[in-house]
C-alpha atoms as a PDB file:
ATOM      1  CA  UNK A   1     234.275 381.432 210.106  1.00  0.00           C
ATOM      2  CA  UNK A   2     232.313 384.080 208.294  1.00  0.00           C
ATOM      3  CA  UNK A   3     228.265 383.970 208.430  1.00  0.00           C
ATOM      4  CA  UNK A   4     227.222 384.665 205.346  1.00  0.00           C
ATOM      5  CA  UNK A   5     225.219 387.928 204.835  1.00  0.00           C
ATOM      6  CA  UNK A   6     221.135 387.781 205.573  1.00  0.00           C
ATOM      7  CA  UNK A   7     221.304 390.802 202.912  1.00  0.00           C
ATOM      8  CA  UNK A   8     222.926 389.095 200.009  1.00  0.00           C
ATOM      9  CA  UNK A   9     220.847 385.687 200.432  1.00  0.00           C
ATOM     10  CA  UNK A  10     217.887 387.701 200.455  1.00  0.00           C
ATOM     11  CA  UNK A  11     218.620 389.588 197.352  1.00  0.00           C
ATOM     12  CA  UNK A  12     219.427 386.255 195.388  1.00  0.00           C
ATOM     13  CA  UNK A  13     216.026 384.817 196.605  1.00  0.00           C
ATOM     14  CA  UNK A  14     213.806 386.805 194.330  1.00  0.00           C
ATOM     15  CA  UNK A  15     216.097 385.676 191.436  1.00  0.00           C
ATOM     16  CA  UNK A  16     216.170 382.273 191.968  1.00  0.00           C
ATOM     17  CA  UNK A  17     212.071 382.859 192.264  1.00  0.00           C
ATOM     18  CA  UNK A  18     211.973 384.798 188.914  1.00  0.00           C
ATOM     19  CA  UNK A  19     214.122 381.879 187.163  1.00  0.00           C
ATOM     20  CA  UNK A  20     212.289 378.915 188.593  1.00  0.00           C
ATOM     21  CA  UNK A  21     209.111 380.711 186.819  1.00  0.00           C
ATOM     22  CA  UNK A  22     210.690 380.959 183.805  1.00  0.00           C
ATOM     23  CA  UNK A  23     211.719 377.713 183.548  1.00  0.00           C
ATOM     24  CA  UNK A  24     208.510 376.377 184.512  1.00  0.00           C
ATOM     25  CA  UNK A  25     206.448 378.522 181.440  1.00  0.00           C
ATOM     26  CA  UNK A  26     209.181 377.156 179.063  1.00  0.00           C
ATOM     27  CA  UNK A  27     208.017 373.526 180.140  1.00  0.00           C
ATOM     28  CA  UNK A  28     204.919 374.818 179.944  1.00  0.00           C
ATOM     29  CA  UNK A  29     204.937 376.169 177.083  1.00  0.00           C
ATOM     30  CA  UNK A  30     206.769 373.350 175.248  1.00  0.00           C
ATOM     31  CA  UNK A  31     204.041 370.992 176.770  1.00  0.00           C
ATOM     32  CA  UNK A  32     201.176 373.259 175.202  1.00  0.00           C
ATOM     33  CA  UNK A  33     203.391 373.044 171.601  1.00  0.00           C
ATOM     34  CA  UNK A  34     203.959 369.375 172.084  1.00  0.00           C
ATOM     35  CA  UNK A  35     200.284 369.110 173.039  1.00  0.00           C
ATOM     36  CA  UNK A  36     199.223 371.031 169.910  1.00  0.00           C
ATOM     37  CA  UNK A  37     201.650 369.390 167.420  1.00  0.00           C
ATOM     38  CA  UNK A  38     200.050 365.773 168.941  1.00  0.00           C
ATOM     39  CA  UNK A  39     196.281 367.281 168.597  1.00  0.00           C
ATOM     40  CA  UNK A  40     196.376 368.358 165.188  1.00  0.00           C
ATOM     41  CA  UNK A  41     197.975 365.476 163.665  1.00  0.00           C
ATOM     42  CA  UNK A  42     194.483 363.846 164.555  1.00  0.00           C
ATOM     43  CA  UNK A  43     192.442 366.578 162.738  1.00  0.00           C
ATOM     44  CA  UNK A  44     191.598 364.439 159.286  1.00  0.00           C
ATOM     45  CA  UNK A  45     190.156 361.760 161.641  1.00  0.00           C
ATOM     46  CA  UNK A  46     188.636 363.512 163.795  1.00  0.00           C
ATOM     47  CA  UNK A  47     186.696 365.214 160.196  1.00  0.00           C
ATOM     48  CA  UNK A  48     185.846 362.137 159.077  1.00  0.00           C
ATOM     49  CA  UNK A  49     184.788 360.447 162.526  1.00  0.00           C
ATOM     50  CA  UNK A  50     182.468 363.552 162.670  1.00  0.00           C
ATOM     51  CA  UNK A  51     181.842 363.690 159.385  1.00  0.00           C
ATOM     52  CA  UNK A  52     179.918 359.415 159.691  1.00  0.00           C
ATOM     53  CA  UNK A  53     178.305 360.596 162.800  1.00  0.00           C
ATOM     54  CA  UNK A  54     177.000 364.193 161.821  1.00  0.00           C
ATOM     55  CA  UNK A  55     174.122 364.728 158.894  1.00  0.00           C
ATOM     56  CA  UNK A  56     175.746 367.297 157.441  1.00  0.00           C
ATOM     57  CA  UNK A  57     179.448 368.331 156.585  1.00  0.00           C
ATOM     58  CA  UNK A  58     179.169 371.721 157.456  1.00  0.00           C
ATOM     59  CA  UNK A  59     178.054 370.148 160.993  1.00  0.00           C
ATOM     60  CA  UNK A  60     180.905 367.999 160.589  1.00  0.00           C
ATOM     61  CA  UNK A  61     183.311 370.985 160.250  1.00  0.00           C
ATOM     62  CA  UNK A  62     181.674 372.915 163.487  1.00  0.00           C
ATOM     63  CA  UNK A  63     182.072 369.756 165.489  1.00  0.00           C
ATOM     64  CA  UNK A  64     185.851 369.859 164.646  1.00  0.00           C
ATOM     65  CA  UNK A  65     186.360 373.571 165.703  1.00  0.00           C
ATOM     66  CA  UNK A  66     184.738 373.023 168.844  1.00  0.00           C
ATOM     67  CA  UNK A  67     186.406 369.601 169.611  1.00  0.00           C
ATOM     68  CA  UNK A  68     189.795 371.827 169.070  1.00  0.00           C
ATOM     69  CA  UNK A  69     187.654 374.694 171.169  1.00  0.00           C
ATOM     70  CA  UNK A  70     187.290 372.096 173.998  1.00  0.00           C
ATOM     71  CA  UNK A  71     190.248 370.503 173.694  1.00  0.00           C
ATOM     72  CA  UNK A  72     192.559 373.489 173.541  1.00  0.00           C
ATOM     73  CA  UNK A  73     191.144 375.180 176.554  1.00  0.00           C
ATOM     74  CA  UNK A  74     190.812 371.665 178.673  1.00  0.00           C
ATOM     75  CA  UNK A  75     194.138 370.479 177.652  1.00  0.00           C
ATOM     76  CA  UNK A  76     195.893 370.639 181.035  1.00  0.00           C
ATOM     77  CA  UNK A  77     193.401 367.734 182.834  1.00  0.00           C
ATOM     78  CA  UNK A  78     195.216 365.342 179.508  1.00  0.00           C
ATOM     79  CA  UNK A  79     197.581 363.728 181.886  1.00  0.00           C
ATOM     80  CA  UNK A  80     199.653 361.593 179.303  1.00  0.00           C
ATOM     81  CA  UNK A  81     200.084 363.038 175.789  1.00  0.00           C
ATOM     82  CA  UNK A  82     199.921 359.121 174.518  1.00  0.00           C
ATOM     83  CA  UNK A  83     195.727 359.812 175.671  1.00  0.00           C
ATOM     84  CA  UNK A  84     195.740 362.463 172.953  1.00  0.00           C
ATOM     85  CA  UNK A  85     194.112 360.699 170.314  1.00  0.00           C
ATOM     86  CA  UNK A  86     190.887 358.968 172.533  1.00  0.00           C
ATOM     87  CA  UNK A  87     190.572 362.078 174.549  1.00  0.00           C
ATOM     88  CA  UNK A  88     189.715 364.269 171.537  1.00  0.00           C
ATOM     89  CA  UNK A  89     187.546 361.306 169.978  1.00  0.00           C
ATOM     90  CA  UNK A  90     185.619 361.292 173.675  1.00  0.00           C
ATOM     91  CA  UNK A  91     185.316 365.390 173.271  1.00  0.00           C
ATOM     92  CA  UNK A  92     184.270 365.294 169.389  1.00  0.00           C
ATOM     93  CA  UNK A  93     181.136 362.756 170.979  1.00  0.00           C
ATOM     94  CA  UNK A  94     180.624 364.640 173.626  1.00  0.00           C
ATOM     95  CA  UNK A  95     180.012 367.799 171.027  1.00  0.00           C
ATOM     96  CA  UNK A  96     178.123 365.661 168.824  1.00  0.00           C
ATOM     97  CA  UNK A  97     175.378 364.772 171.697  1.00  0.00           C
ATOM     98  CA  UNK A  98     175.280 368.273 172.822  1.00  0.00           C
ATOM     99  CA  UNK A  99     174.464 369.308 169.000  1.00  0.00           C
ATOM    100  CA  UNK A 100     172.328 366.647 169.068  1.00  0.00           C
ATOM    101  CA  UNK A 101     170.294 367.601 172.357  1.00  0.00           C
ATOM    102  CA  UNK A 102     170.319 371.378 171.097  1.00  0.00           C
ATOM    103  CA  UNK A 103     168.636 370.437 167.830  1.00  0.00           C
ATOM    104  CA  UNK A 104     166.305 368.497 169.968  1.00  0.00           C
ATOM    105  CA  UNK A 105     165.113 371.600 171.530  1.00  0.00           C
ATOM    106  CA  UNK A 106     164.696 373.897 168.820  1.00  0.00           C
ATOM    107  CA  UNK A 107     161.678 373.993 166.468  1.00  0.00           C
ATOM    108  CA  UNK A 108     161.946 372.275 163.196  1.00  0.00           C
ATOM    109  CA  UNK A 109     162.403 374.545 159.782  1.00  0.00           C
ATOM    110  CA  UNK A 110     160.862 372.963 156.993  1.00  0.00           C
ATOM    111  CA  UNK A 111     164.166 373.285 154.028  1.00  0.00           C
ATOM    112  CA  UNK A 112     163.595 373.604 150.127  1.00  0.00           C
ATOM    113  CA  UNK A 113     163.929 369.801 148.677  1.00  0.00           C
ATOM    114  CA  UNK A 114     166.464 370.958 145.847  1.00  0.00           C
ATOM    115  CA  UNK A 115     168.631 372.763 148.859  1.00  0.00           C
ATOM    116  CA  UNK A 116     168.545 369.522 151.074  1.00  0.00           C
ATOM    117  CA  UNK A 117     168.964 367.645 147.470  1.00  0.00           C
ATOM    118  CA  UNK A 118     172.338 369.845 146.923  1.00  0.00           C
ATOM    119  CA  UNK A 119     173.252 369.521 150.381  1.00  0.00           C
ATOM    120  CA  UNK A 120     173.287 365.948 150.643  1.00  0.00           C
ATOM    121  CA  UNK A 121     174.952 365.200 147.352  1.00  0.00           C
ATOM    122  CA  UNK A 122     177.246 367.657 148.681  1.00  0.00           C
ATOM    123  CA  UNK A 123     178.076 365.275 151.464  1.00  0.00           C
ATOM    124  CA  UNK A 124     178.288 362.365 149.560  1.00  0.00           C
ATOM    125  CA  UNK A 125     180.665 363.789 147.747  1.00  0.00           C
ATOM    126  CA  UNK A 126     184.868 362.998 147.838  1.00  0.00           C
ATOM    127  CA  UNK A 127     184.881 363.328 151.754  1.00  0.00           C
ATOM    128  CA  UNK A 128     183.181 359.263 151.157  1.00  0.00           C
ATOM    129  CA  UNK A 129     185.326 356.803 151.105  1.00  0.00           C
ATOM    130  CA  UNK A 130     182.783 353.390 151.652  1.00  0.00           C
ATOM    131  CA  UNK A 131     180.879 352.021 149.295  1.00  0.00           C
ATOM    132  CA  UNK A 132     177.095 353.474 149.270  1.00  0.00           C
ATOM    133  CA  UNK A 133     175.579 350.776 149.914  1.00  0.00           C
ATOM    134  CA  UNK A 134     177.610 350.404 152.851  1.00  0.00           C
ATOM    135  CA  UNK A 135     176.931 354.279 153.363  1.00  0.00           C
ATOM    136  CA  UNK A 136     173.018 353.414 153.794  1.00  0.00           C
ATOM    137  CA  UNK A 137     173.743 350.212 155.895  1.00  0.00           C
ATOM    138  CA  UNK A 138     175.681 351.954 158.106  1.00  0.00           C
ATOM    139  CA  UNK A 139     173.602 355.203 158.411  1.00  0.00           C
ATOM    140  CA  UNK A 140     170.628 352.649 159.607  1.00  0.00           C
ATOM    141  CA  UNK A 141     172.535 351.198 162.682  1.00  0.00           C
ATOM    142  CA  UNK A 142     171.675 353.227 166.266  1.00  0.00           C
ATOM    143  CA  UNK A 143     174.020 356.026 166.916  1.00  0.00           C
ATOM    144  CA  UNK A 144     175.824 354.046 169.911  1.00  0.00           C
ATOM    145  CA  UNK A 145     176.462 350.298 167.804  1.00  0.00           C
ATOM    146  CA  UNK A 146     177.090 352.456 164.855  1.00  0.00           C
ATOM    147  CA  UNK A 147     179.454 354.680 167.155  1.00  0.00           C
ATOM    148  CA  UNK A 148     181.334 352.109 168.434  1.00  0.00           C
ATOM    149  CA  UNK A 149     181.855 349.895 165.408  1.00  0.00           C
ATOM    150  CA  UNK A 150     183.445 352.877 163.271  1.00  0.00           C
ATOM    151  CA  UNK A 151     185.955 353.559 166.740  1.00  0.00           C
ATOM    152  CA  UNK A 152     187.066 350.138 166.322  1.00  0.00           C
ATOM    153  CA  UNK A 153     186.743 349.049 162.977  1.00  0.00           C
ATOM    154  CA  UNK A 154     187.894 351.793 161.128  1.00  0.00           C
ATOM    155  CA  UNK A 155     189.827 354.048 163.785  1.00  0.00           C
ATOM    156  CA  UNK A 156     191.170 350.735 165.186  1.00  0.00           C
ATOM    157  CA  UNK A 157     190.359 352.275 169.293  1.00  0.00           C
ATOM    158  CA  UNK A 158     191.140 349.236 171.360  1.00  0.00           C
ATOM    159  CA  UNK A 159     187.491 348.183 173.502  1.00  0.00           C
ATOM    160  CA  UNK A 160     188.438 350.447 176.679  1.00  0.00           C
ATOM    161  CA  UNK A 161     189.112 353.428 174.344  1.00  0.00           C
ATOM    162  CA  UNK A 162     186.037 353.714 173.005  1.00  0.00           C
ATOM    163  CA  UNK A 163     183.085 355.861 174.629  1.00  0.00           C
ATOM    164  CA  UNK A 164     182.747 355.909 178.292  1.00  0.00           C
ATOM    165  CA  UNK A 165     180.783 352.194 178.455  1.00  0.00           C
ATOM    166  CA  UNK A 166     181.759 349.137 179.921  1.00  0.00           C
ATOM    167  CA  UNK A 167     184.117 346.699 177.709  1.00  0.00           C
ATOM    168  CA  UNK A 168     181.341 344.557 177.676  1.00  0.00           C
ATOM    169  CA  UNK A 169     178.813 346.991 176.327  1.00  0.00           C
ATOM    170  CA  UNK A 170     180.934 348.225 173.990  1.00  0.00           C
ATOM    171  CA  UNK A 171     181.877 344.308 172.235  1.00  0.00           C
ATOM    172  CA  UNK A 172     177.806 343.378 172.285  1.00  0.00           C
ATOM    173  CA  UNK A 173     177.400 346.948 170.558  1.00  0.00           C
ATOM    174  CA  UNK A 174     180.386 346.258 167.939  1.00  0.00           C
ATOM    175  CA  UNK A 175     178.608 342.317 166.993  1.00  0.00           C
ATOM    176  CA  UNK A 176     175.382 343.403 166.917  1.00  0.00           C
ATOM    177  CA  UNK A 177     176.393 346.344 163.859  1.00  0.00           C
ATOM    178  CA  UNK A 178     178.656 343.387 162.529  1.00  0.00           C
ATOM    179  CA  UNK A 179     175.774 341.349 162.538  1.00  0.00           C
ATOM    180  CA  UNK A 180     173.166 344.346 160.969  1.00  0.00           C
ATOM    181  CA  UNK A 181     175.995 345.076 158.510  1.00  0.00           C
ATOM    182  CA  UNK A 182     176.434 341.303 157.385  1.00  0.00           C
ATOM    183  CA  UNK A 183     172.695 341.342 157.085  1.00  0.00           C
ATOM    184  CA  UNK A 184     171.870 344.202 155.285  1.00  0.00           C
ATOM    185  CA  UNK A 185     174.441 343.710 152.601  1.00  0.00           C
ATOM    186  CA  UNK A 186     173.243 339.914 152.227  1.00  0.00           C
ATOM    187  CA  UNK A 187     176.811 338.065 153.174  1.00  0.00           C
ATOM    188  CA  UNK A 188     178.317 336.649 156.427  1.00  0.00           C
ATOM    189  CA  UNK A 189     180.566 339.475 156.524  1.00  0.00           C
ATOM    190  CA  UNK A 190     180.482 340.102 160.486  1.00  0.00           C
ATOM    191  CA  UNK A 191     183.856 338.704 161.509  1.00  0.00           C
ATOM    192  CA  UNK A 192     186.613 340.488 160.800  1.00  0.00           C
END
């Protein structure tokens, strides 16, 4: 019986090496396409999500560049592509709050009432699909009940999708805008 040569093994070792590697970045790879395919077939919701929470489309539109920002760069901790859609609705808040905070900290600039006049009617504009008086009902709730009622009402996120809150905390949030909805548009419109 013939031993095989130490020589010859060794010399096939680095190309077994070099073609493991490349078959792992094609997975990769594919997994990054398959990952970006899945993310941006979410974009128009994730617009208009930002779009009810932010005061201002063009805020609306940053929020969505950084949500892809986040989300492109962080998109290896997604364990199951399924998650896709409530892990980019969890970054878009998470942008939202840190706008939110920012703005917090920087001085106020008094703005031109015609410009904010233009900009809000700007806003209002196609991008709205409820009815205003729903608009200004809505736009009264707190940020979290408000939050969580558009995630399930109009994104249809089941309770443990949405924000990182107890079941629990999120269903009191969700009656309590059904209830300040029904109420502010005069009808017993808080079951769905």
């Amino acid at each position: 019986m013939t031993r095989p040569d130490a020589s010859a093994s060794a010399a096939s070792l680095p190309a077994f090496s070099a073609e493991r590697a490349a078959r792992r970045e094609r997975a990769e790879r594919v997994d990054h396409a398959a990952f970006i395919r899945r993310a941006l077939s979410h974009a128009d919701e994730l617009l208009a999500y930002a779009r009810r929470l932010c005061s201002s489309a063009a805020d609306a539109d940053d929020v969505l560049q950084e949500t892809y920002l986040r989300a492109l760069t962080r998109h290896r901790q997604l364990r199951e592509l399924e998650r896709c859609r409530p892990w980019l609705f969890r970054i878009a808040r998470c942008v939202v709050i840190d706008g939110q905070r920012a703005r917090a900290r920087k001085p106020v600039v008094l703005v031109d009432d015609e410009l904010l006049a233009d900009r809000a009617a700007c806003a209002r504009g196609a991008a709205r699909q409820l009815r205003p008086d729903l608009e200004r009902a809505l736009a009264l709730l707190p940020q979290a009940q408000r939050e969580a009622l558009l995630l399930c009402d109009v994104w249809e996120f089941r309770y443990a999708e949405i924000v990182a809150v107890p079941v629990g905390t999120v269903r009191s949030r969700i009656a309590r805008a059904r209830a300040a909805l029904a109420g502010a548009l005069g009808g017993d419109e808080a079951t769905r």
